[in-house]
C-alpha atoms as a PDB file:
ATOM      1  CA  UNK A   1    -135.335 -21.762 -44.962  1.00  0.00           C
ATOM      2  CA  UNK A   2    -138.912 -23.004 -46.227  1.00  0.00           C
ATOM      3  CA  UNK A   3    -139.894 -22.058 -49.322  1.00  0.00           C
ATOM      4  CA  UNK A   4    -142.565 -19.296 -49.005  1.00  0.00           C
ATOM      5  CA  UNK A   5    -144.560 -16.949 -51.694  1.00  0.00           C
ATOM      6  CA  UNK A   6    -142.949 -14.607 -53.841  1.00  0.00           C
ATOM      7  CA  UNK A   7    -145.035 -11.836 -52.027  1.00  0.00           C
ATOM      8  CA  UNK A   8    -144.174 -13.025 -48.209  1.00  0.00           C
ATOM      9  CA  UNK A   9    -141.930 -10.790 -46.105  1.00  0.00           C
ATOM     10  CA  UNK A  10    -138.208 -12.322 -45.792  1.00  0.00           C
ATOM     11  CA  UNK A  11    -136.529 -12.833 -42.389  1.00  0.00           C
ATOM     12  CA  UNK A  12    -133.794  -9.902 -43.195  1.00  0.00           C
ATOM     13  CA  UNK A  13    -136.242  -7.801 -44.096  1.00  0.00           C
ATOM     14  CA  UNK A  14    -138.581  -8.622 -40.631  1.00  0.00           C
ATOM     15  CA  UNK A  15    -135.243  -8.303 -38.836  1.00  0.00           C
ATOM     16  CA  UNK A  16    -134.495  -4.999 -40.152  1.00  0.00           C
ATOM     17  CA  UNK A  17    -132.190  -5.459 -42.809  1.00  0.00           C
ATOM     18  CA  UNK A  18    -128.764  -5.287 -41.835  1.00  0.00           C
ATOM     19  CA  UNK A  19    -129.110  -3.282 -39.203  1.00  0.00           C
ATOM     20  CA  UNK A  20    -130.989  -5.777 -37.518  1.00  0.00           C
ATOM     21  CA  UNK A  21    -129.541  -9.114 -38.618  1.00  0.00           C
ATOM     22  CA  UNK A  22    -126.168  -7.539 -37.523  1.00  0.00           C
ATOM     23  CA  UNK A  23    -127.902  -6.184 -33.937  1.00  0.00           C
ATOM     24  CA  UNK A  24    -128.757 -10.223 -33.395  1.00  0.00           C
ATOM     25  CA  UNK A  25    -125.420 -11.466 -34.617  1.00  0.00           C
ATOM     26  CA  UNK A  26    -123.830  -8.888 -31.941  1.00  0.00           C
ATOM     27  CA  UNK A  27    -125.967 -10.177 -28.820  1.00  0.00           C
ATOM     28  CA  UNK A  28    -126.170 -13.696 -29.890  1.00  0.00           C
ATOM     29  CA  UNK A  29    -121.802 -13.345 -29.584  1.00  0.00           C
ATOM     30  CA  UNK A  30    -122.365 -11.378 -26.164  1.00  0.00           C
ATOM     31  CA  UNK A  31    -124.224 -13.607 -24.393  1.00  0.00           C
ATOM     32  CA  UNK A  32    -121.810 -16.190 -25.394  1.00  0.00           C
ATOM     33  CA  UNK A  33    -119.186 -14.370 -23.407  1.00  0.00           C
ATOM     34  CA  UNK A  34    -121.632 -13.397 -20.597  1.00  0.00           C
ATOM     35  CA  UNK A  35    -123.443 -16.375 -19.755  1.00  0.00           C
ATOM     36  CA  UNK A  36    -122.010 -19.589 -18.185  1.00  0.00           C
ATOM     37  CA  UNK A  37    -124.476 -21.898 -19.720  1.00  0.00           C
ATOM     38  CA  UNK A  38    -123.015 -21.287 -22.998  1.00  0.00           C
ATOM     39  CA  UNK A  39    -119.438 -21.205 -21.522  1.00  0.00           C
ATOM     40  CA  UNK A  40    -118.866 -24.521 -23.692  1.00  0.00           C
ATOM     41  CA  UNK A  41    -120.328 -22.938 -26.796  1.00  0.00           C
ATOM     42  CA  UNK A  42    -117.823 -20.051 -26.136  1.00  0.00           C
ATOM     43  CA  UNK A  43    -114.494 -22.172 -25.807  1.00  0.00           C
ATOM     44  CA  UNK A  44    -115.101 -23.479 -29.374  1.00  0.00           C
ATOM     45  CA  UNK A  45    -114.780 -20.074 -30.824  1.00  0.00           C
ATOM     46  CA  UNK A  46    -111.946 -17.835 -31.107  1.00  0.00           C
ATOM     47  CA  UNK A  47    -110.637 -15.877 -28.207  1.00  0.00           C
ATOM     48  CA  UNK A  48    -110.990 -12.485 -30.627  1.00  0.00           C
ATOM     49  CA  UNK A  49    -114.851 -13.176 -32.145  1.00  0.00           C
ATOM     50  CA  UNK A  50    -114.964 -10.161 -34.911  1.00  0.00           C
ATOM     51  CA  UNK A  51    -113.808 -12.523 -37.648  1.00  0.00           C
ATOM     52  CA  UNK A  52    -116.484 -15.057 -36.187  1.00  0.00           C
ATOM     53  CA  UNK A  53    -118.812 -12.636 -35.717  1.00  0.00           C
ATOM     54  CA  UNK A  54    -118.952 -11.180 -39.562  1.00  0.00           C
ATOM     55  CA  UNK A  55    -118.757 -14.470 -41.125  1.00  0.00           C
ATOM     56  CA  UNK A  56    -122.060 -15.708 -39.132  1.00  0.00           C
ATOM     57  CA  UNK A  57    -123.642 -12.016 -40.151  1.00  0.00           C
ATOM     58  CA  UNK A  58    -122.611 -12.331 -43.950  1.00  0.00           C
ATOM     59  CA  UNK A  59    -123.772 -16.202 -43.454  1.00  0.00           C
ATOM     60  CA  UNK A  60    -127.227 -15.140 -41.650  1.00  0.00           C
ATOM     61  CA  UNK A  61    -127.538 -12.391 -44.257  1.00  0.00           C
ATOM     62  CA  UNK A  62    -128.535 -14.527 -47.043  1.00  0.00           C
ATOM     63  CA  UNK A  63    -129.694 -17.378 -45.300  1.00  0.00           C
ATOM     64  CA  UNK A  64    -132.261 -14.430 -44.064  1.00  0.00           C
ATOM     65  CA  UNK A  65    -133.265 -13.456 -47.962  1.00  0.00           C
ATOM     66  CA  UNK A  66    -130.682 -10.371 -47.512  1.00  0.00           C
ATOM     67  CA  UNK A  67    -127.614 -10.373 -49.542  1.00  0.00           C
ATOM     68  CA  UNK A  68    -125.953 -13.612 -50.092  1.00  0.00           C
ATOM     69  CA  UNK A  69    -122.478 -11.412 -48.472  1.00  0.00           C
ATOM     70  CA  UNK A  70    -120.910 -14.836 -47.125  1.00  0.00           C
ATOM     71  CA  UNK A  71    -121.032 -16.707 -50.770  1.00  0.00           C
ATOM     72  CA  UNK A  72    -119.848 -13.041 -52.350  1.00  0.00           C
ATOM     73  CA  UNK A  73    -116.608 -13.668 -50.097  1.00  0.00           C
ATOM     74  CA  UNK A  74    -115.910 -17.191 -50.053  1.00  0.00           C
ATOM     75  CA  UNK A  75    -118.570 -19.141 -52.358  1.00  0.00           C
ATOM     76  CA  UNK A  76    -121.049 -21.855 -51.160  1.00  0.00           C
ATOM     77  CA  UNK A  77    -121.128 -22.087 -47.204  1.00  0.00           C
ATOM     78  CA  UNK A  78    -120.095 -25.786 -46.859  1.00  0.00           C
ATOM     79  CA  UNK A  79    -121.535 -25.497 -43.193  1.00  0.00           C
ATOM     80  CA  UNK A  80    -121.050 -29.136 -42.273  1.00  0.00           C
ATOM     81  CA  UNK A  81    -117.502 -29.048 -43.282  1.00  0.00           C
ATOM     82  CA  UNK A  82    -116.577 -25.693 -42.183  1.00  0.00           C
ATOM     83  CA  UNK A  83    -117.810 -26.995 -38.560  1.00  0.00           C
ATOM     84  CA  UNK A  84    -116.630 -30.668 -38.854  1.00  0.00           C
ATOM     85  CA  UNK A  85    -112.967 -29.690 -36.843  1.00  0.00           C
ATOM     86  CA  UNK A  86    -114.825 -28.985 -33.836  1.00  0.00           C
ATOM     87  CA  UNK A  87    -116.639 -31.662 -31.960  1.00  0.00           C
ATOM     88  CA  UNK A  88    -120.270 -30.856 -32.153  1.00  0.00           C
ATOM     89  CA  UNK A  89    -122.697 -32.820 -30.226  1.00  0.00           C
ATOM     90  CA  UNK A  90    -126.167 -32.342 -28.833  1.00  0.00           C
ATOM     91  CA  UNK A  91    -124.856 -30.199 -25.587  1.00  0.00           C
ATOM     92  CA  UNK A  92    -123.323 -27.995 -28.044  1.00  0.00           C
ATOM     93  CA  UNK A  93    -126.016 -27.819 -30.284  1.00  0.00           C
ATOM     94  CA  UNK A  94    -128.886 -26.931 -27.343  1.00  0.00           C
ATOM     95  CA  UNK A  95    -126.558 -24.279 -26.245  1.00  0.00           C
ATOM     96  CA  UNK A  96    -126.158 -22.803 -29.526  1.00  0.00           C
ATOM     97  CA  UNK A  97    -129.865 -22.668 -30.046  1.00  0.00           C
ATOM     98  CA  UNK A  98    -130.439 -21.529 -26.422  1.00  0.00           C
ATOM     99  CA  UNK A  99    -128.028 -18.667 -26.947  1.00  0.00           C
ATOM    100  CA  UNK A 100    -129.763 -18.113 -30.054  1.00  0.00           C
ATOM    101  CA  UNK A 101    -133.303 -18.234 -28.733  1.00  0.00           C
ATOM    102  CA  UNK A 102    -132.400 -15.609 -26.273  1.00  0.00           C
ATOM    103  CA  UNK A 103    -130.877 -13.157 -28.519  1.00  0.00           C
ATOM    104  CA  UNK A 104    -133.726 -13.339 -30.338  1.00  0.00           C
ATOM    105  CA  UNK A 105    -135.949 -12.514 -27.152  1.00  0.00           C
ATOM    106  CA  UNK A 106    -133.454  -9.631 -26.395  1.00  0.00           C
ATOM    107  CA  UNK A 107    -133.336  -7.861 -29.694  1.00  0.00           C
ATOM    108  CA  UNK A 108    -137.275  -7.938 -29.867  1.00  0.00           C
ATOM    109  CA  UNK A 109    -137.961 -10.927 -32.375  1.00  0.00           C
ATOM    110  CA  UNK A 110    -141.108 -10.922 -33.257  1.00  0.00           C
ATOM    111  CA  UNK A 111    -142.715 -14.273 -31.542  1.00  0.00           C
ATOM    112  CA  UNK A 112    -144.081 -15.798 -35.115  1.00  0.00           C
ATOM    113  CA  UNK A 113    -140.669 -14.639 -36.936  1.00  0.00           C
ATOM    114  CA  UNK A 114    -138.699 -16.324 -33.574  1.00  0.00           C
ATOM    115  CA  UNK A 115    -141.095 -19.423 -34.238  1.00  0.00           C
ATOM    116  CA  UNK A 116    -140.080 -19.859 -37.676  1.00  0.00           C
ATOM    117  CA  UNK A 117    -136.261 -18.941 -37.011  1.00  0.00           C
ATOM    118  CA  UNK A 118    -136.090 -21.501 -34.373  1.00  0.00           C
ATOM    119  CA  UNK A 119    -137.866 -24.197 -36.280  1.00  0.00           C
ATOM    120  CA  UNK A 120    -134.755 -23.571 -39.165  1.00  0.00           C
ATOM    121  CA  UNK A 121    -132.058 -23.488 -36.841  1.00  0.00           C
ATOM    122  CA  UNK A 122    -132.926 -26.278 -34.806  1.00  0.00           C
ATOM    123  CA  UNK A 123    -133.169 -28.486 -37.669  1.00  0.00           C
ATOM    124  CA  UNK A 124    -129.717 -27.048 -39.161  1.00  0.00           C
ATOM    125  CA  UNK A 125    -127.909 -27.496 -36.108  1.00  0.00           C
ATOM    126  CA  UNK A 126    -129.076 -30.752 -35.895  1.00  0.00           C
ATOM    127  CA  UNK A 127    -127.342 -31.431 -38.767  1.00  0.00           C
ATOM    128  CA  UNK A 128    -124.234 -30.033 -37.483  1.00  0.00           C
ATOM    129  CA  UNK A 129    -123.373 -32.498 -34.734  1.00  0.00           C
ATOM    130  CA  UNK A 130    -120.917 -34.268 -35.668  1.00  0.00           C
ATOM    131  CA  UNK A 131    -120.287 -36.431 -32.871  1.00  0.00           C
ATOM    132  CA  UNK A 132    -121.133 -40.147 -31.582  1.00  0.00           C
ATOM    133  CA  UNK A 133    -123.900 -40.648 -28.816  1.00  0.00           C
ATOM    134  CA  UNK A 134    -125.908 -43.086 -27.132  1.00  0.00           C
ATOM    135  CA  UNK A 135    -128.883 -40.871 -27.573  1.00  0.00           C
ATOM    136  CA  UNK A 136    -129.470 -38.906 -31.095  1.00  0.00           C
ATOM    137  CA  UNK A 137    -132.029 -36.582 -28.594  1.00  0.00           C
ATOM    138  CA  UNK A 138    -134.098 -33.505 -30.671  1.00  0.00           C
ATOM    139  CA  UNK A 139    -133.108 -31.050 -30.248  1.00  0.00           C
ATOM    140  CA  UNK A 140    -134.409 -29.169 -26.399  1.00  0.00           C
ATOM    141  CA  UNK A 141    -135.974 -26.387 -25.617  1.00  0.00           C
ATOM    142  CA  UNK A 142    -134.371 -22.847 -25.019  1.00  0.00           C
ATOM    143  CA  UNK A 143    -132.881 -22.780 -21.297  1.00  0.00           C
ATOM    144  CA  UNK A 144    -134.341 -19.290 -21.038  1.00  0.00           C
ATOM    145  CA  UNK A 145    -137.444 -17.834 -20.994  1.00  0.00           C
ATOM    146  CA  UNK A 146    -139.286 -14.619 -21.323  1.00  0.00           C
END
């Protein structure tokens, strides 16, 4: 995330704390399993999703200005390499921030805190792809919308 003043109100703490970064984790994993457009996203993850779905709440945690829970358990995050075994290309990174953009809408994100989320994820999972294309397209807008 940004760098922001001392005094300005972190993301976990806008969220809700844990409570609420846990309550986005949760929907962000069930409309992976609900929803064919992210029925790509979902066959990339394990069949069982609670190990998947802690480590991206510990991850999220501190990422958020929460607890840094992921680094207590396994040290620095290492995204890019943690992710490099799957193929990752822009499909997979529009549906990840589509199913992200709409858990956000469901769990009640505020619009300037979704603003600012989406501007940090979009530019991380950018990063992530990992695969060759003939077009290195931005990242798209959210499939869904309020």
């Amino acid at each position: 995330m940004s760098a922001q003043p001392a005094s300005a109100p972190k993301p976990y703490d806008l969220l809700g704390g844990e409570r609420g970064v846990r309550a986005l984790v949760d929907r962000f994993y069930d409309l992976m399993d609900l929803e064919p457009a992210y029925a790509e996203l979902r066959a990339m993850h394990p069949t069982q999703s609670e190990d998947t779905r802690d480590k991206l709440f510990w991850f999220l945690s501190g990422w958020f200005g929460g607890p840094g829970l992921y680094e207590q358990r396994f040290g620095h995050p290492r995204l890019r390499m943690r992710h490099f075994p799957y193929a990752i290309g822009t499909r997979e990174r529009d549906q990840w921030l589509a199913c992200m953009h709409q858990a956000m809408m469901e769990e009640n994100v505020p619009e300037a805190l979704q603003l600012r989320l989406r501007a940090a994820f979009a530019g991380t999972a950018d990063w992530m792809r990992n695969q060759q294309e003939d077009s290195a397209a931005p990242p798209q807008p959210p499939l869904v919308s309020r």
